[in-house]
Protein backbone atom coordinates (compact mmCIF):
# COMPACT_ATOMS: atom_id res chain seq x y z
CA UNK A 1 23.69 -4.48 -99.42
CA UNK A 2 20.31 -3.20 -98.18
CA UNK A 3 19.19 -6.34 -96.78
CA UNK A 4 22.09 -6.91 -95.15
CA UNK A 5 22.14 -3.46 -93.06
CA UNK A 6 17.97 -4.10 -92.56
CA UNK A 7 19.57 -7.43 -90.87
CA UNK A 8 22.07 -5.66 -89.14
CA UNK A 9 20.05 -3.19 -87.63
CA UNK A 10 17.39 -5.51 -86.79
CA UNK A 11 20.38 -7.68 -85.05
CA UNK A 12 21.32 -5.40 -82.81
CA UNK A 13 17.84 -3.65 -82.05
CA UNK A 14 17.06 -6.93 -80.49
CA UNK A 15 20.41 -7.38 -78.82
CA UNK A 16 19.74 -3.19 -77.28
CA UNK A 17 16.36 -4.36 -76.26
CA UNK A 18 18.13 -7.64 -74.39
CA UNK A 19 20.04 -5.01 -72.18
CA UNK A 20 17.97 -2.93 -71.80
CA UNK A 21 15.57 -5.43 -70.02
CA UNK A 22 18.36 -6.91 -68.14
CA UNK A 23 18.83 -3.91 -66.46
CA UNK A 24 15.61 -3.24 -66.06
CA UNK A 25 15.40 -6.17 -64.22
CA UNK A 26 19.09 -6.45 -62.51
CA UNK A 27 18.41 -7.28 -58.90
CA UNK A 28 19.76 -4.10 -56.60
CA UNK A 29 20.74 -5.86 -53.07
CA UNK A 30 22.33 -3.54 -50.64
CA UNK A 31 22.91 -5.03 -46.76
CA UNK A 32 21.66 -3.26 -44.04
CA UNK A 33 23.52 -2.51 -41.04
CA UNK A 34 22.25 -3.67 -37.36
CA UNK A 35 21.20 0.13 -36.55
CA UNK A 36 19.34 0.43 -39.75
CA UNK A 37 18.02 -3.00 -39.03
CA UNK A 38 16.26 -2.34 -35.37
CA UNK A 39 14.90 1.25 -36.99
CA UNK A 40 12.88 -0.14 -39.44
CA UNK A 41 9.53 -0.19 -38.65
CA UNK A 42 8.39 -4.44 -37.72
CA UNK A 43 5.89 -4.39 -40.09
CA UNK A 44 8.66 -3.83 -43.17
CA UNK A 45 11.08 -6.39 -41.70
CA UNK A 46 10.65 -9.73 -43.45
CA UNK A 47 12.89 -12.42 -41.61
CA UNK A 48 12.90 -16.40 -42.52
CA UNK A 49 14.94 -19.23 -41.81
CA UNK A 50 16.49 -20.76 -44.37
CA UNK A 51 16.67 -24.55 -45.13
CA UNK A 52 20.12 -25.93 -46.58
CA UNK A 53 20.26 -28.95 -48.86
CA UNK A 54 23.30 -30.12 -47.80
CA UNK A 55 23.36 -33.23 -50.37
CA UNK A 56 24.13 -30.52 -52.60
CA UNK A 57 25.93 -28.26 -51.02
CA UNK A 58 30.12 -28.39 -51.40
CA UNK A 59 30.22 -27.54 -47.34
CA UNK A 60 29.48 -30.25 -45.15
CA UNK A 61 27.85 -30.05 -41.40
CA UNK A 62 30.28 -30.07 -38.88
CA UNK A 63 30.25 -32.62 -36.26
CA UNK A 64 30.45 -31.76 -32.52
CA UNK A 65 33.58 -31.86 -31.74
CA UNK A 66 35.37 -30.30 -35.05
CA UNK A 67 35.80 -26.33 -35.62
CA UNK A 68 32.96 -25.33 -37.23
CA UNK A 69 31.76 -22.14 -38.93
CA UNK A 70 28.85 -20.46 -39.41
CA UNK A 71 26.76 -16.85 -40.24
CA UNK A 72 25.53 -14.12 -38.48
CA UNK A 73 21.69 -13.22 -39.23
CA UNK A 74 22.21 -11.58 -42.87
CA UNK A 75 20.30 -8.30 -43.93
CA UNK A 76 19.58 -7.44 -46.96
CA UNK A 77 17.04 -5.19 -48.96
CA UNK A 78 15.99 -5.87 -52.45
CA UNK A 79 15.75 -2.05 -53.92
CA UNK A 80 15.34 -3.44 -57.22
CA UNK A 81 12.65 -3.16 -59.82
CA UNK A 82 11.05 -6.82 -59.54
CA UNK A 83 11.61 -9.66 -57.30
CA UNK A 84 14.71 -11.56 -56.93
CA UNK A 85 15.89 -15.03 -55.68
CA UNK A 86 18.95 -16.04 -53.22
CA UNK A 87 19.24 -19.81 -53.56
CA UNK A 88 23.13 -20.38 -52.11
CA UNK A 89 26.26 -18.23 -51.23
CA UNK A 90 29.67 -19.84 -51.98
CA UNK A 91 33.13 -19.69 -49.90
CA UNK A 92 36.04 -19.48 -51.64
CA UNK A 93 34.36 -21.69 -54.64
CA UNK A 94 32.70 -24.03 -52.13
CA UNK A 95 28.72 -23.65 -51.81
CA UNK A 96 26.08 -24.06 -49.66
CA UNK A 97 22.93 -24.72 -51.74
CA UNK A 98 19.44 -23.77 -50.23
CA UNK A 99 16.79 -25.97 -50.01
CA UNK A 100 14.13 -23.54 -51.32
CA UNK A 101 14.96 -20.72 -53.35
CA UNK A 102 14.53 -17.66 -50.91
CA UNK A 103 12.40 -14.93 -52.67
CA UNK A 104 13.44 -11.33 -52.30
CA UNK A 105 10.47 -9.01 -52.89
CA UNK A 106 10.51 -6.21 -54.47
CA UNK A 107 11.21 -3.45 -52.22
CA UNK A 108 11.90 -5.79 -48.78
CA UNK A 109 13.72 -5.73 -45.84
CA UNK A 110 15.16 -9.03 -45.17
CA UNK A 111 16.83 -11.09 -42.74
CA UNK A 112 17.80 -14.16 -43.33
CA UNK A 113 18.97 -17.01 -40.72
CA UNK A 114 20.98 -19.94 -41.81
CA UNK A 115 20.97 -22.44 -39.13
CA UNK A 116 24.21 -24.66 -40.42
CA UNK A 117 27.05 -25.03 -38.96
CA UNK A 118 29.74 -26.41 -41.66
CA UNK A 119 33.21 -27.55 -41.45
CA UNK A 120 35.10 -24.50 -40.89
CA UNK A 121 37.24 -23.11 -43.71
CA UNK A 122 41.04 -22.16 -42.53
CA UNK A 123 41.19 -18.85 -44.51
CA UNK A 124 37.95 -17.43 -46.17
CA UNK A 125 39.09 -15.23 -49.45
CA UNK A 126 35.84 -14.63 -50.85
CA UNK A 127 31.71 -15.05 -49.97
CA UNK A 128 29.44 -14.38 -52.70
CA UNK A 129 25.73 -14.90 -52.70
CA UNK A 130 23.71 -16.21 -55.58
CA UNK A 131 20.94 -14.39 -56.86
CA UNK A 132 18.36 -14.91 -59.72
CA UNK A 133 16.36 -12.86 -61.22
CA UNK A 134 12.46 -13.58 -63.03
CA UNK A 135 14.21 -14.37 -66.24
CA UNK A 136 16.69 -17.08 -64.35
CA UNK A 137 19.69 -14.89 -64.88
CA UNK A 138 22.53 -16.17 -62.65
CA UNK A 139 24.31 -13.40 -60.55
CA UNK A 140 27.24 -13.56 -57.84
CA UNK A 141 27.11 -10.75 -55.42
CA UNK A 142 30.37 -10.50 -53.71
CA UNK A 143 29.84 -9.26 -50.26
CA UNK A 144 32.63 -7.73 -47.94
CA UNK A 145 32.03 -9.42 -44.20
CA UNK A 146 34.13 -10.28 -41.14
CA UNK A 147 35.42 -13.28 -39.58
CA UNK A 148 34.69 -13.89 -35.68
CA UNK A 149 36.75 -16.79 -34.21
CA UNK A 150 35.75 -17.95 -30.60
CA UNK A 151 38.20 -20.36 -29.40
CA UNK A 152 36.43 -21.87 -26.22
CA UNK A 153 33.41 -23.52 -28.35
CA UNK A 154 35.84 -23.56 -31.87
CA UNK A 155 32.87 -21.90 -33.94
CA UNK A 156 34.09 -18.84 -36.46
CA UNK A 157 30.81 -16.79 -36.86
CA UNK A 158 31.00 -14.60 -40.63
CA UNK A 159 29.09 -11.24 -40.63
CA UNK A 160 28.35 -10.65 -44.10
CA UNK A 161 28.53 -6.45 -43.40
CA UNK A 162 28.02 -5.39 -47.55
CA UNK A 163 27.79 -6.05 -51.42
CA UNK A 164 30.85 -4.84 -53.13
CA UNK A 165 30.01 -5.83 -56.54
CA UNK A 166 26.96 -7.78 -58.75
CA UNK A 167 27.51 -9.27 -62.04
CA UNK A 168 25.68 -11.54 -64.20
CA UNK A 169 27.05 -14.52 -64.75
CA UNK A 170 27.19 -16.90 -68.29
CA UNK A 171 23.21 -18.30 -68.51
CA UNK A 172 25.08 -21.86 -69.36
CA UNK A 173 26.36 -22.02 -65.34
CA UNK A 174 24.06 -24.57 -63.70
CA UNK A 175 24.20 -24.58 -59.90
């Protein structure tokens, strides 16, 4: 009976010290808003364009004469402990896969610019980024944002405007 609670204890010692270094580590993301944005000072603003692999990506590139869709510059700061990744955001289940995993430092300002223009999506439910952090722990960050439809050049521009929720997601997921 002894050695069993000496396994017990040692059982979930390791699975407390698993949380607690997953929070520890949890990426904090927050967006920041186009005033916040133009009063930060230039030399914290971090801005790159990012690359999409579209082989892998769900969302095709529109041609030039269907309705396409695309996003708004989007700003985010990392206010977490360590650095994070963003490697793809998905609509409603459908994802656009980065070419290079887009590394969030710890601490940063960040704009990023996604120069694709996909087939556009009739309704959009639901954008969620995805986010790794340095132990390659999947999370989705869903993200509140609004839908811009211009009619003349059929282009629907999304303005990802916050995070609503983070959770991590099963380590088996492979994206």
């Amino acid at each position: 009976m002894t050695l069993y609670g000496v396994g017990i204890t040692i059982k979930y010692s390791k699975i407390d010290k698993r949380n607690g270094e997953l929070k520890r580590i949890r990426p904090n993301i927050v967006s920041i808003s186009p005033n916040s944005w133009n009063n930060l000072p230039s030399d914290k603003k971090m801005s790159f364009v990012v690359d999409v692999n579209e082989e892998q990506s769900d969302l095709k590139a529109a041609d030039k004469v269907s309705r396409k869709s695309m996003f708004f510059p989007i700003r985010i700061a990392n206010l977490g402990e360590t650095m994070v990744t963003v490697y793809g955001i998905m609509i409603n289940d459908a994802t656009i896969k980065f070419d290079y995993e887009s590394v969030l430092m710890r601490n940063s300002f960040n704009e990023l610019i996604i120069n694709y223009k996909f087939e556009s999506i009739q309704h959009i439910d639901e954008i969620i980024m995805l986010f790794e952090d340095i132990q390659r722990n999947i999370y989705f960050a869903k993200m509140r944002f609004n839908v811009e439809e211009k009619k003349i050049n059929k282009t629907t521009k999304i303005d990802v405007t916050s995070v609503i929720e983070m959770r991590l997601i099963d380590e088996s997921r492979d994206f």
